[in-house]
N, C-alpha and C. Protein backbone atom coordinates (compact mmCIF):
# COMPACT_ATOMS: atom_id res chain seq x y z
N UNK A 1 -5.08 21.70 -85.38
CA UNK A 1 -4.88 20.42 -86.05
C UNK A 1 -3.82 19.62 -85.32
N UNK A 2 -4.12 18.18 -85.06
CA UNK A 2 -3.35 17.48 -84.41
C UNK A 2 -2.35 17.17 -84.74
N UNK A 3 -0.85 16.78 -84.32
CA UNK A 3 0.39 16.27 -85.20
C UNK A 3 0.54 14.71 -84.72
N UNK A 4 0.43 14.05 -85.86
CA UNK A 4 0.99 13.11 -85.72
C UNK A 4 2.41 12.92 -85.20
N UNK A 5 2.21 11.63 -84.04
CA UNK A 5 3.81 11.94 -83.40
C UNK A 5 4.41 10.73 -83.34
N UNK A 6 4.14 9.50 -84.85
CA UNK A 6 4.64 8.59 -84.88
C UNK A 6 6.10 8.01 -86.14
N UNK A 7 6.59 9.46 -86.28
CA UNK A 7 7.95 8.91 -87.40
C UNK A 7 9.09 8.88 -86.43
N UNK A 8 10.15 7.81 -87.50
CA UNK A 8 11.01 7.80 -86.50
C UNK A 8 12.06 9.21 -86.73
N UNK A 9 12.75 9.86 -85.61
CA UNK A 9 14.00 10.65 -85.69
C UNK A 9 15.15 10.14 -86.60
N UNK A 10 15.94 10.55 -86.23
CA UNK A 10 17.24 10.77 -86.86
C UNK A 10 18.18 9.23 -86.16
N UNK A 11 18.34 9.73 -85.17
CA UNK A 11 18.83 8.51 -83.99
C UNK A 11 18.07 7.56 -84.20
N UNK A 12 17.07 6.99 -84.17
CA UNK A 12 16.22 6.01 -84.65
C UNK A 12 16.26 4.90 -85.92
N UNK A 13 17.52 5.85 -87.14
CA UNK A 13 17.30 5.41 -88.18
C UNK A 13 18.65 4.94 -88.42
N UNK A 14 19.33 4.30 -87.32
CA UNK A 14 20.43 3.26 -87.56
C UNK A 14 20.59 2.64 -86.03
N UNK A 15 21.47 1.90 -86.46
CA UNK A 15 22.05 0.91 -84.99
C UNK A 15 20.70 0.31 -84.27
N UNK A 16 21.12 -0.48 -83.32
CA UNK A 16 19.93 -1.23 -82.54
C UNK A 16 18.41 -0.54 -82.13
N UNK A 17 17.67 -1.11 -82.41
CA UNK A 17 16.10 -0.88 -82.12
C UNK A 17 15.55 -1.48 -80.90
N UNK A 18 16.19 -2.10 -80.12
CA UNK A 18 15.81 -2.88 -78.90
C UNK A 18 16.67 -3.49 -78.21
N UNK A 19 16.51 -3.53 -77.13
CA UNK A 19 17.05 -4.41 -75.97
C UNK A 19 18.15 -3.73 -75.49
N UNK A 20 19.37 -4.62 -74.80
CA UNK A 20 20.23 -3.83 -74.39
C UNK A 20 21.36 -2.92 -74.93
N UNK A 21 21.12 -3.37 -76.51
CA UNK A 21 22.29 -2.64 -77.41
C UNK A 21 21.77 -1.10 -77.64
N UNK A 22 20.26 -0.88 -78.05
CA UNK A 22 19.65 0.25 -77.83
C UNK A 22 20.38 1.16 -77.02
N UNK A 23 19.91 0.67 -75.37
CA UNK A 23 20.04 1.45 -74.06
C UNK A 23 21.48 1.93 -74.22
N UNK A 24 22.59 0.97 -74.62
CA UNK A 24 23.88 1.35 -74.87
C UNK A 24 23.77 2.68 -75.85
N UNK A 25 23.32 2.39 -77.16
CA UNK A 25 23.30 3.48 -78.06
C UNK A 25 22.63 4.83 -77.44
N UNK A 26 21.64 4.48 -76.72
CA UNK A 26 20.78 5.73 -76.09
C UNK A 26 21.93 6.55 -75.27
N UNK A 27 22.55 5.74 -74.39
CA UNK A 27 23.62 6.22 -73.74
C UNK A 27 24.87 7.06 -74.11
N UNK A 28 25.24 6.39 -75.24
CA UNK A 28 26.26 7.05 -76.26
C UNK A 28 25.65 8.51 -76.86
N UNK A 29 24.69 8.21 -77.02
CA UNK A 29 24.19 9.46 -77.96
C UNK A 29 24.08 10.23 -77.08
N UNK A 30 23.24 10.13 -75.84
CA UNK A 30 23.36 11.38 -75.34
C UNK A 30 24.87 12.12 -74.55
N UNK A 31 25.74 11.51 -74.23
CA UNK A 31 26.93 11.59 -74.06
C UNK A 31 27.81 12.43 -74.87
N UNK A 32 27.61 11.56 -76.85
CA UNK A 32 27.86 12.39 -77.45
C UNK A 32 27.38 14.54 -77.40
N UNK A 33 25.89 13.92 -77.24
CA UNK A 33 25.15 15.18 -77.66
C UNK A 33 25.76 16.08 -76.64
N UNK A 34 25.94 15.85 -75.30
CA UNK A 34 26.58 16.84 -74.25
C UNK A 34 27.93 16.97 -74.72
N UNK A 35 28.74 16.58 -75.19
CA UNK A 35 30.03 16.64 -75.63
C UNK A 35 29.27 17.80 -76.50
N UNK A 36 29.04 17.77 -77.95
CA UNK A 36 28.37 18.56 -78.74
C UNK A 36 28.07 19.80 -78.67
N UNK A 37 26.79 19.71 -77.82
CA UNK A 37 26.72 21.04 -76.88
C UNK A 37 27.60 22.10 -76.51
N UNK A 38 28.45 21.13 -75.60
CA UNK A 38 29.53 21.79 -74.92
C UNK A 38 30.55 22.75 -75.91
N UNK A 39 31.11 21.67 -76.90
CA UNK A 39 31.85 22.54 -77.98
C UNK A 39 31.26 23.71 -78.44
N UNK A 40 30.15 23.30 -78.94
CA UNK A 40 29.23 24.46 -79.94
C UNK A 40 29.00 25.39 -79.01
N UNK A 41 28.86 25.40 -77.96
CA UNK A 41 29.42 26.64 -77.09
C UNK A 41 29.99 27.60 -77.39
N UNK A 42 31.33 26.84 -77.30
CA UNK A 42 32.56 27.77 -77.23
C UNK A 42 32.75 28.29 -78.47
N UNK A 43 32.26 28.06 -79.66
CA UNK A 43 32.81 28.28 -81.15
C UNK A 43 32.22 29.41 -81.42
N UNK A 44 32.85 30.67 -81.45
CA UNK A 44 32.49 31.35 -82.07
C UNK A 44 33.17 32.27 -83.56
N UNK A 45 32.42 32.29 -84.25
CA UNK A 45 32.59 32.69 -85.85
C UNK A 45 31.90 33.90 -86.01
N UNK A 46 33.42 35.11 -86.17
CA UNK A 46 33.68 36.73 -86.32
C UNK A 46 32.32 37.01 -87.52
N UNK A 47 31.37 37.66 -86.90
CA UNK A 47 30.36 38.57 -87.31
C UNK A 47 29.60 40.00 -87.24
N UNK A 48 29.12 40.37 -87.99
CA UNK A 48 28.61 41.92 -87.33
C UNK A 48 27.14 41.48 -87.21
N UNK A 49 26.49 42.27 -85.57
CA UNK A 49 27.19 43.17 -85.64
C UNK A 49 28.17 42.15 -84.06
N UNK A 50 27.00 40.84 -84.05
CA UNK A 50 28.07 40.66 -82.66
C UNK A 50 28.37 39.18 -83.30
N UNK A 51 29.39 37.96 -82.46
CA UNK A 51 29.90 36.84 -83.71
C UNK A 51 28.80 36.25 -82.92
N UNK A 52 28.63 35.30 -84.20
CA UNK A 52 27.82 34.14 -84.16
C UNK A 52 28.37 32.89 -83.17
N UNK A 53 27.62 32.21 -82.21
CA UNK A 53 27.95 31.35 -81.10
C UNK A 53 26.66 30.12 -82.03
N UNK A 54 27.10 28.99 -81.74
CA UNK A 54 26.92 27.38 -82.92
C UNK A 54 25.93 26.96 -81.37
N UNK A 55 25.70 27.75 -80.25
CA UNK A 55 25.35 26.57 -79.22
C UNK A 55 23.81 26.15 -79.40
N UNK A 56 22.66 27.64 -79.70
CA UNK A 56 21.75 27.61 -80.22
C UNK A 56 21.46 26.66 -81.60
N UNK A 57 22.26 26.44 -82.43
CA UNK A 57 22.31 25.61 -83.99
C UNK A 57 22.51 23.94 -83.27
N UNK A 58 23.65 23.63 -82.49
CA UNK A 58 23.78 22.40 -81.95
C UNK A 58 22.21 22.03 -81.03
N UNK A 59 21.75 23.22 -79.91
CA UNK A 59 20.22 22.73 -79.36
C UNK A 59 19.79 22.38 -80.41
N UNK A 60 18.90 23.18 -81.27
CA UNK A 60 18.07 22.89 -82.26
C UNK A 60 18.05 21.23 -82.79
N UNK A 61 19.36 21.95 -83.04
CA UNK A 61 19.66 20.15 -84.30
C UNK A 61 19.60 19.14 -83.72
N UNK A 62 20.42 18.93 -82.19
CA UNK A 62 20.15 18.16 -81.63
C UNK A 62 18.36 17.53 -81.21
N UNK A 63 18.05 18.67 -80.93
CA UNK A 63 16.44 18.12 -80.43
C UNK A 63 16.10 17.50 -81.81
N UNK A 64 15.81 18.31 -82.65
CA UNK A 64 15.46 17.15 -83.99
C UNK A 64 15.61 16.39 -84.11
N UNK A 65 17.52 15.91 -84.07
CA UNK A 65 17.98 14.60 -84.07
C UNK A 65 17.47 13.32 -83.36
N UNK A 66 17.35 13.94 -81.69
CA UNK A 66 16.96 13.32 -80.95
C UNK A 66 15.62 12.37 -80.93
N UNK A 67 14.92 13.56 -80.63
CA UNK A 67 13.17 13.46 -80.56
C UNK A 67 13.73 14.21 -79.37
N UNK A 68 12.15 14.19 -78.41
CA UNK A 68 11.66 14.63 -77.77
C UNK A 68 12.22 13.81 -75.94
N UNK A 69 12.44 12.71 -76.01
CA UNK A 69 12.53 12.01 -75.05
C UNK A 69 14.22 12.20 -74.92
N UNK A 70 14.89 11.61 -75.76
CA UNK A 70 16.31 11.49 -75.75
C UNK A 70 16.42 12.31 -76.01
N UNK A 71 16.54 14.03 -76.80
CA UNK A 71 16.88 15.18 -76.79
C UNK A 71 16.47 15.89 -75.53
N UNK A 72 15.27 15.78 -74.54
CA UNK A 72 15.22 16.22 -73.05
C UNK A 72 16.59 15.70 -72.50
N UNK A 73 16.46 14.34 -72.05
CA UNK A 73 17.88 13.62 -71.31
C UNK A 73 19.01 14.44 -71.80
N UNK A 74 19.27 14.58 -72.88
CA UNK A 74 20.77 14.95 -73.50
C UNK A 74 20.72 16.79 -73.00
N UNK A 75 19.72 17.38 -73.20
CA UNK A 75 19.85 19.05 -72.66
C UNK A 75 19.68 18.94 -71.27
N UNK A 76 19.02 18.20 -70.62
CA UNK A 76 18.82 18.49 -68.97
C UNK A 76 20.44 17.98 -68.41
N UNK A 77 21.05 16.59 -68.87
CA UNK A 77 22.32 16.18 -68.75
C UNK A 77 23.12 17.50 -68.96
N UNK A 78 23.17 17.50 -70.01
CA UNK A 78 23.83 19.79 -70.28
C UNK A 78 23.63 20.41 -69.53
N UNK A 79 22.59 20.55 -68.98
CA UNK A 79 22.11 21.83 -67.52
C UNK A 79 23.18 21.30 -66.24
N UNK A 80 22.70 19.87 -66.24
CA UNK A 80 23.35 19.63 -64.71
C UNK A 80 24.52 19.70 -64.49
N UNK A 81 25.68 19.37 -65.62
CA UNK A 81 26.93 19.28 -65.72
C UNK A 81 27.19 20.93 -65.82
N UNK A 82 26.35 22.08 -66.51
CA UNK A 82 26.50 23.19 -66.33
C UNK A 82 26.64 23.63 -64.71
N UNK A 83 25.74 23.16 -64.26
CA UNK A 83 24.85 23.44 -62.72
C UNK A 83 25.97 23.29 -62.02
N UNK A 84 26.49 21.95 -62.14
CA UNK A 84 28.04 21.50 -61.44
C UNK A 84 29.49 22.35 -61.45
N UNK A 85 29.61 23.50 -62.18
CA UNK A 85 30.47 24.22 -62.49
C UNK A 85 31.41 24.15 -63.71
N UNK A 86 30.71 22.88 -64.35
CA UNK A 86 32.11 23.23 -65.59
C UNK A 86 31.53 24.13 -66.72
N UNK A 87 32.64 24.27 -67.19
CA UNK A 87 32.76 25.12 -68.11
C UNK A 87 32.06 25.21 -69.72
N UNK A 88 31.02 24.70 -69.56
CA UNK A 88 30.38 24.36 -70.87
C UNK A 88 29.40 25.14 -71.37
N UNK A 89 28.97 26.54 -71.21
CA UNK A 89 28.26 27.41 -71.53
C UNK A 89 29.39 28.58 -72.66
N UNK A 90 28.12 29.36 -72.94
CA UNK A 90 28.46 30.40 -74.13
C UNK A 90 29.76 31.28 -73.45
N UNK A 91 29.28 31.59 -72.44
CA UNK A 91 29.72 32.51 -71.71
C UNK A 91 30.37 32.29 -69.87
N UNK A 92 30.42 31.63 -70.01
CA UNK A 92 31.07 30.76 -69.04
C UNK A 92 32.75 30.93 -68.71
N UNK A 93 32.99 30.43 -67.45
CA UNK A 93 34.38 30.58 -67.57
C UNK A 93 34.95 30.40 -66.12
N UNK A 94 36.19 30.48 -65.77
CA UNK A 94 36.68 29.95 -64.33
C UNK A 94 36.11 30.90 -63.59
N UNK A 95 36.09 32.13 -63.95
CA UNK A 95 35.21 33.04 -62.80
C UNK A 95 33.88 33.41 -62.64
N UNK A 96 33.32 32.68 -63.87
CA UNK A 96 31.75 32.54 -63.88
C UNK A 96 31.35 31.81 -64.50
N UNK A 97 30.53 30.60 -63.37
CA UNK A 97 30.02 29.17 -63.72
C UNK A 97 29.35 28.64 -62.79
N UNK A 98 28.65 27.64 -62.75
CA UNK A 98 27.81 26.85 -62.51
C UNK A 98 26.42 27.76 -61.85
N UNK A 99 26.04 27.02 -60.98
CA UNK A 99 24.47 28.01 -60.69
C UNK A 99 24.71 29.40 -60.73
N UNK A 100 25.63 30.22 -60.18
CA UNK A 100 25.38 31.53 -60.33
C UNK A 100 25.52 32.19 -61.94
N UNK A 101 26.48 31.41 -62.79
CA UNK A 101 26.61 31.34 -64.23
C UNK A 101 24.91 31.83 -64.87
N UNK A 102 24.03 30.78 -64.15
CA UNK A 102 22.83 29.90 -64.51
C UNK A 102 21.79 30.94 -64.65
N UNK A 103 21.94 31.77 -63.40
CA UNK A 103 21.10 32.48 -62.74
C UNK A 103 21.14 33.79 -63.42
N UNK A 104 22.30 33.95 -64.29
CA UNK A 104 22.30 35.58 -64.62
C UNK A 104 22.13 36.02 -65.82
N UNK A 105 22.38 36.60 -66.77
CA UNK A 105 21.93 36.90 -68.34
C UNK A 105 21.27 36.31 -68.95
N UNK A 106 22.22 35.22 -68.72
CA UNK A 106 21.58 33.76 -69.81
C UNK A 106 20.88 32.62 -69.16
N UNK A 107 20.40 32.82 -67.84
CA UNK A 107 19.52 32.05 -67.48
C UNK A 107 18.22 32.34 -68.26
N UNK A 108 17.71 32.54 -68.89
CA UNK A 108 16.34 32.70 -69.40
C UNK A 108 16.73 31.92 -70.76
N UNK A 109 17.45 32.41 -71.33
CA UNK A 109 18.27 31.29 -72.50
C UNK A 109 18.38 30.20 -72.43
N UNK A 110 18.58 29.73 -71.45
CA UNK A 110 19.05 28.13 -71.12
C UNK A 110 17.54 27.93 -70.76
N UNK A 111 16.91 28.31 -70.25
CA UNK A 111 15.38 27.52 -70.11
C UNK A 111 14.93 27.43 -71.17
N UNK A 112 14.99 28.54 -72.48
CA UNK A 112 14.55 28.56 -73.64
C UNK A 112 15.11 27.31 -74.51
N UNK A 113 16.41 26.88 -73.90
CA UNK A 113 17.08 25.70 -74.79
C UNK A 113 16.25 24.40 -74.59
N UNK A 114 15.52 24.41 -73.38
CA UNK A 114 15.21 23.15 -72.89
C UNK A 114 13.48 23.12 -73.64
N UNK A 115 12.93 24.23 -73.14
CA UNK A 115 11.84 24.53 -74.49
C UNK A 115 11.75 24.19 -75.75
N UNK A 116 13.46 24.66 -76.79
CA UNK A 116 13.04 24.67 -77.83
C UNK A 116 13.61 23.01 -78.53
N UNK A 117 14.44 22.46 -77.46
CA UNK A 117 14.64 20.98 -77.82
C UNK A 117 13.33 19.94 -77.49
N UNK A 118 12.41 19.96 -76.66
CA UNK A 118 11.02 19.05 -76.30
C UNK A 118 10.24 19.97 -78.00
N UNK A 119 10.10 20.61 -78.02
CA UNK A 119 9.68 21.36 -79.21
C UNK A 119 10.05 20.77 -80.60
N UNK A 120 11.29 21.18 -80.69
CA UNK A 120 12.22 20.78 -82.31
C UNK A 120 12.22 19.09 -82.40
N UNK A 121 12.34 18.15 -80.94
CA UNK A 121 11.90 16.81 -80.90
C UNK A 121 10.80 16.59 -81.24
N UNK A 122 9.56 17.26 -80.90
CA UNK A 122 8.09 16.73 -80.73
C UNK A 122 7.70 17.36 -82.86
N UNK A 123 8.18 18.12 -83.27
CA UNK A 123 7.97 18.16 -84.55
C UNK A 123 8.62 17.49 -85.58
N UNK A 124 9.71 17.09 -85.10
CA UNK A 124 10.73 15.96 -85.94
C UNK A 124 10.15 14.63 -86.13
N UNK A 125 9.29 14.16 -84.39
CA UNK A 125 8.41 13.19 -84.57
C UNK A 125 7.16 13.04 -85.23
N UNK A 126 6.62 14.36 -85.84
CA UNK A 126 5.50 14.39 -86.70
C UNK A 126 6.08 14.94 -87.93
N UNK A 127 7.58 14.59 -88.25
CA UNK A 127 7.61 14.10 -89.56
C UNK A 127 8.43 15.87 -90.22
N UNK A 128 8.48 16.66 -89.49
CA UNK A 128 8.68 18.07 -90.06
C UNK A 128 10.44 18.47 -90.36
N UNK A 129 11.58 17.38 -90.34
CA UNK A 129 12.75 17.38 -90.20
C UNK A 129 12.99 16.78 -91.82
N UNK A 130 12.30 16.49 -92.33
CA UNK A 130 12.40 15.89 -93.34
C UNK A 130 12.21 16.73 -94.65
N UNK A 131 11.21 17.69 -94.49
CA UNK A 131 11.32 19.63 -95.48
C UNK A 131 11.71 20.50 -94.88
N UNK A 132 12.69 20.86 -96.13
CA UNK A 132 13.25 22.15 -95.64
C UNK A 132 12.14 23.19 -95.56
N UNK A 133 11.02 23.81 -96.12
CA UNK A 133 10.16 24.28 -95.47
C UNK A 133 9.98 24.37 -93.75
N UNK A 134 9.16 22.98 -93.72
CA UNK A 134 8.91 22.71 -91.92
C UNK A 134 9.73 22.98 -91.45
N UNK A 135 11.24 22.14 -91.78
CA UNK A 135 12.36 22.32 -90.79
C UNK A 135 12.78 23.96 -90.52
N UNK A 136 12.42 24.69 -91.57
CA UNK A 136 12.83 26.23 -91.14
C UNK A 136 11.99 26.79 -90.20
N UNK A 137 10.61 25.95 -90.62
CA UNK A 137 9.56 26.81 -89.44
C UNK A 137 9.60 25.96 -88.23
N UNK A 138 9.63 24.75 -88.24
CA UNK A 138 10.41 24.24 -86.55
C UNK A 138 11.55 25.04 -85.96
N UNK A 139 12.59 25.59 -86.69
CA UNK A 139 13.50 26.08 -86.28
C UNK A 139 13.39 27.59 -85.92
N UNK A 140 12.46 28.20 -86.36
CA UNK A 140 11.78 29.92 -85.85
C UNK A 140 11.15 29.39 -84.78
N UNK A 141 10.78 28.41 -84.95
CA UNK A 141 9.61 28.29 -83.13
C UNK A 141 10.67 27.75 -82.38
N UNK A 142 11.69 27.06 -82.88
CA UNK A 142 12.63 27.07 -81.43
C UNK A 142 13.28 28.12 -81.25
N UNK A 143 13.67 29.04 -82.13
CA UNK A 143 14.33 29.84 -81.32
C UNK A 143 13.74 31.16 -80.61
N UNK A 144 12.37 31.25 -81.40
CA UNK A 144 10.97 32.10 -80.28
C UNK A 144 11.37 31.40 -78.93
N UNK A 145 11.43 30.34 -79.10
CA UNK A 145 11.24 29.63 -77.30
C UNK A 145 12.98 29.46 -76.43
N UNK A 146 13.79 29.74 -77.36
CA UNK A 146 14.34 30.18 -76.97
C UNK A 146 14.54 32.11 -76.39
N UNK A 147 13.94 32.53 -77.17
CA UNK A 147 14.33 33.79 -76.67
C UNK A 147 13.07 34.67 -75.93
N UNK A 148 11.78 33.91 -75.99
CA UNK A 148 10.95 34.53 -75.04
C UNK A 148 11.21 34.43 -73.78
N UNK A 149 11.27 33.05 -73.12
CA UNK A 149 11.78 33.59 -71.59
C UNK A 149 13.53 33.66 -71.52
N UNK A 150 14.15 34.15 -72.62
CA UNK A 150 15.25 34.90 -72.28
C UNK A 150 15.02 36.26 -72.17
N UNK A 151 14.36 36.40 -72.98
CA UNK A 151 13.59 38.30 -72.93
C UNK A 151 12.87 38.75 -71.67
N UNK A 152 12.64 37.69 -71.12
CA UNK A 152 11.46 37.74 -70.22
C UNK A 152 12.63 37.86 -68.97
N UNK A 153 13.33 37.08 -68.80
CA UNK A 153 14.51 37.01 -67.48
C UNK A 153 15.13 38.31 -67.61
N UNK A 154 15.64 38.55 -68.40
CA UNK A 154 16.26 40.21 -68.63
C UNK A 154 15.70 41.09 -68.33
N UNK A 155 14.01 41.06 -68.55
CA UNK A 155 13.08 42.40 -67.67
C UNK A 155 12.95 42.40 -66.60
N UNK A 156 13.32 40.73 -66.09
CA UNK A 156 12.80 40.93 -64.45
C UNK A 156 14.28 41.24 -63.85
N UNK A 157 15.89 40.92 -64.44
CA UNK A 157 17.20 41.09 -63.70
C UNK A 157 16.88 42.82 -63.92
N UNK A 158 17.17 43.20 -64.82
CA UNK A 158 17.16 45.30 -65.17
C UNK A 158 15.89 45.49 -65.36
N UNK A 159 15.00 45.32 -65.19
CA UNK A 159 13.61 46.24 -65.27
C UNK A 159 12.91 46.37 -66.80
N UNK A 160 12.14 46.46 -66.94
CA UNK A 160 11.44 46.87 -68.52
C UNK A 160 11.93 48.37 -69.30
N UNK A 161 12.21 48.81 -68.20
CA UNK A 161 12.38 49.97 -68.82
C UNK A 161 13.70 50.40 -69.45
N UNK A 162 14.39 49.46 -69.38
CA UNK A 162 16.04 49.04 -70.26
C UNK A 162 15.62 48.44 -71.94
N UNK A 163 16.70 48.69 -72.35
CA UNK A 163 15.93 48.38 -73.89
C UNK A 163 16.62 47.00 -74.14
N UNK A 164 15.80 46.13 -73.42
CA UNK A 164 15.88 44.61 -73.65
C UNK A 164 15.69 43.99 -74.91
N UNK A 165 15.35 44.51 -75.98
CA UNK A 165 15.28 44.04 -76.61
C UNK A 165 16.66 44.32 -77.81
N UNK A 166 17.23 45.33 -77.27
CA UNK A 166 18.52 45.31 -78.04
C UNK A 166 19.75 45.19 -77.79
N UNK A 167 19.43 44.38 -76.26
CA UNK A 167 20.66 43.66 -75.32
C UNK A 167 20.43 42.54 -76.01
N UNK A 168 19.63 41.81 -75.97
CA UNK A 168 19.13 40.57 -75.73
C UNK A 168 18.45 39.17 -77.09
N UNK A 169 17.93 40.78 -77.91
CA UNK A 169 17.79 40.29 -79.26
C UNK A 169 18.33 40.77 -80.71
N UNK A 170 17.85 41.58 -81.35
CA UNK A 170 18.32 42.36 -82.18
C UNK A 170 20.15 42.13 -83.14
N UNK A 171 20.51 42.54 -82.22
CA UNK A 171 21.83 41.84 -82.38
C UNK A 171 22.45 40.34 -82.85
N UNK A 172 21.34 39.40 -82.93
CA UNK A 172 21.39 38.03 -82.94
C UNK A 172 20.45 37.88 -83.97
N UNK A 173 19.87 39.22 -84.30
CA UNK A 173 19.26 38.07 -85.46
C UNK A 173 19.83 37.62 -86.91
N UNK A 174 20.96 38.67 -87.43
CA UNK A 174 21.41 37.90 -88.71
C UNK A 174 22.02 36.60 -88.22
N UNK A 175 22.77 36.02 -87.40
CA UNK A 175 23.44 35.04 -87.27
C UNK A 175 22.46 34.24 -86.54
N UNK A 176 21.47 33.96 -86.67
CA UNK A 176 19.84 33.64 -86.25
C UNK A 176 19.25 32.71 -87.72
N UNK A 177 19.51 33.82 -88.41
CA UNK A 177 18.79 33.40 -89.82
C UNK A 177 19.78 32.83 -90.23
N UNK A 178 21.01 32.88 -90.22
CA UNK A 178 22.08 31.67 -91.09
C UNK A 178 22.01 30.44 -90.73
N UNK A 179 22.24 30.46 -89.38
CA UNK A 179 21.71 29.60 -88.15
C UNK A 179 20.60 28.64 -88.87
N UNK A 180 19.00 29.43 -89.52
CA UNK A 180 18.37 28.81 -89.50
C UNK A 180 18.44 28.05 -90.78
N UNK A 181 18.83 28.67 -91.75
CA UNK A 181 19.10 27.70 -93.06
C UNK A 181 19.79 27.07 -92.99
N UNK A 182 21.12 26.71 -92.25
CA UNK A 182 22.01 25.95 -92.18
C UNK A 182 21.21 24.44 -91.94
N UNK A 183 20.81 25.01 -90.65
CA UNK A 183 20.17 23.59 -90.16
C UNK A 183 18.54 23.16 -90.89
N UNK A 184 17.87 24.08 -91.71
CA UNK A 184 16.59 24.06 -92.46
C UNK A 184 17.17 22.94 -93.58
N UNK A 185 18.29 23.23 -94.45
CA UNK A 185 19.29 22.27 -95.43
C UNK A 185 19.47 21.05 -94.33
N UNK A 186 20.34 21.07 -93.48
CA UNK A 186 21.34 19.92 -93.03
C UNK A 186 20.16 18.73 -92.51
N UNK A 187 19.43 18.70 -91.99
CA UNK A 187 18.56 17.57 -91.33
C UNK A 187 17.95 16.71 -93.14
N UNK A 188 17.08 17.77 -93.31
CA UNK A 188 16.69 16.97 -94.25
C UNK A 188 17.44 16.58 -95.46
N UNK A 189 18.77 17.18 -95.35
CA UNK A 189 19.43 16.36 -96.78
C UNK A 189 20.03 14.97 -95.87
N UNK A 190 20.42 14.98 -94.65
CA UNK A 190 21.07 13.88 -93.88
C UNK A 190 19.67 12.71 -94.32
N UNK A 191 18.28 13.24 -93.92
CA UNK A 191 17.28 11.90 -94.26
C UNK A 191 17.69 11.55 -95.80
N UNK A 192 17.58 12.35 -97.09
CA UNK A 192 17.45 12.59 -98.26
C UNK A 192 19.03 10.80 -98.07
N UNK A 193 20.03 10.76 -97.87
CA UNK A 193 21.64 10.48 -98.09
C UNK A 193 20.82 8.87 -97.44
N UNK A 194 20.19 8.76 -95.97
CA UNK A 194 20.02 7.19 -95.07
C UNK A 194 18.74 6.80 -95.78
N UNK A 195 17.95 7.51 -96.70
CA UNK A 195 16.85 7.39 -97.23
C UNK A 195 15.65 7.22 -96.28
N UNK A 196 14.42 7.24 -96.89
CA UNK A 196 13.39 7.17 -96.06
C UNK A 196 12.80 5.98 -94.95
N UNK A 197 14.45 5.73 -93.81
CA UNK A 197 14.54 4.87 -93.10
C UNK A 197 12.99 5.30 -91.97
N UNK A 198 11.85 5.66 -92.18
CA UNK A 198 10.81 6.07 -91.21
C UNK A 198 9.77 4.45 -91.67
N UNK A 199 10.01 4.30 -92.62
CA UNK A 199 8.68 3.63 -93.13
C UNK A 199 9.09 1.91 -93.56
């Protein structure tokens, strides 16, 4: 069944709709959103069995927020400034960063981010950010796409025969599922507060 891919986002539903004040706002936002990113990185909140990291909850939300077009720009902008060496990853740091950062654990992660934001955008635009239902099940398919070709990079760095799946997953999933209600609530009560600025 086809999705309609004509409501507006989140970003869409204030400030300029055209011309050059737009492009300004487009600009800001994604600026913001890499700022965003970057923090939600670093934040991590003491959990068992390992703490919960906000960077996965900020992708997500962001792509929603975004859409699909301006949530690409704002995560690929994230990659490159990653790519460049600063310090804006989970796991990151003065002695490990930029492409080689990129290339190792969590390279399969970070492709999964860029997956599950064109994703969490392209369902926000057919309207699914707006129930908490949808929004929970947009938010399991982003983070499938986040963690399939992270699962997938980990078999090819150590081999299959390592138990990748309890490096790599397992461990992440209660702070996965908080993760996902947090943001299943937060989008659609934010529409619920600007009202049904789509129509």
């Amino acid at each position: 069944m086809a999705l309609a891919m004509n409501d507006k986002v989140l970003t869409e539903a204030f400030g300029p709709s055209e011309g050059t004040a737009l492009r300004i706002k487009q600009v800001a936002m994604v600026a913001l959103g890499i700022m965003v990113l970057a923090i939600a990185a670093k934040i991590k909140i003491p959990m068992w069995p390992v703490p919960i990291t906000m960077g996965t909850f900020a992708v997500l939300t962001i792509g929603a927020a975004y859409g699909p077009t301006l949530g690409l720009t704002t995560i690929l902008g994230y990659m490159i400034i990653g790519a460049l060496g600063f310090d804006v990853f989970a796991g990151s740091s003065a002695e490990a960063y930029g492409l080689t950062y990129m290339m190792g654990d969590t390279g399969g992660y970070l492709v999964g981010y860029v997956l599950a934001t064109l994703a969490l955008g392209f369902l926000a635009r057919a309207g699914w950010d707006r129930s908490m239902g949808k929004m929970a099940l947009a938010m399991l398919a982003g983070n499938a796409l986040i963690y399939i070709p992270g699962l997938a990079w980990l078999g090819v760095l150590y081999g299959w025969d390592q138990p990748i799946l309890q490096w790599g997953l397992t461990p992440f999933l209660i702070g996965d599922a908080l993760k996902l209600g947090l943001a299943a609530l937060l989008l659609p009560a934010v529409w619920k507060m600007i009202g049904d600025a789509r129509k």
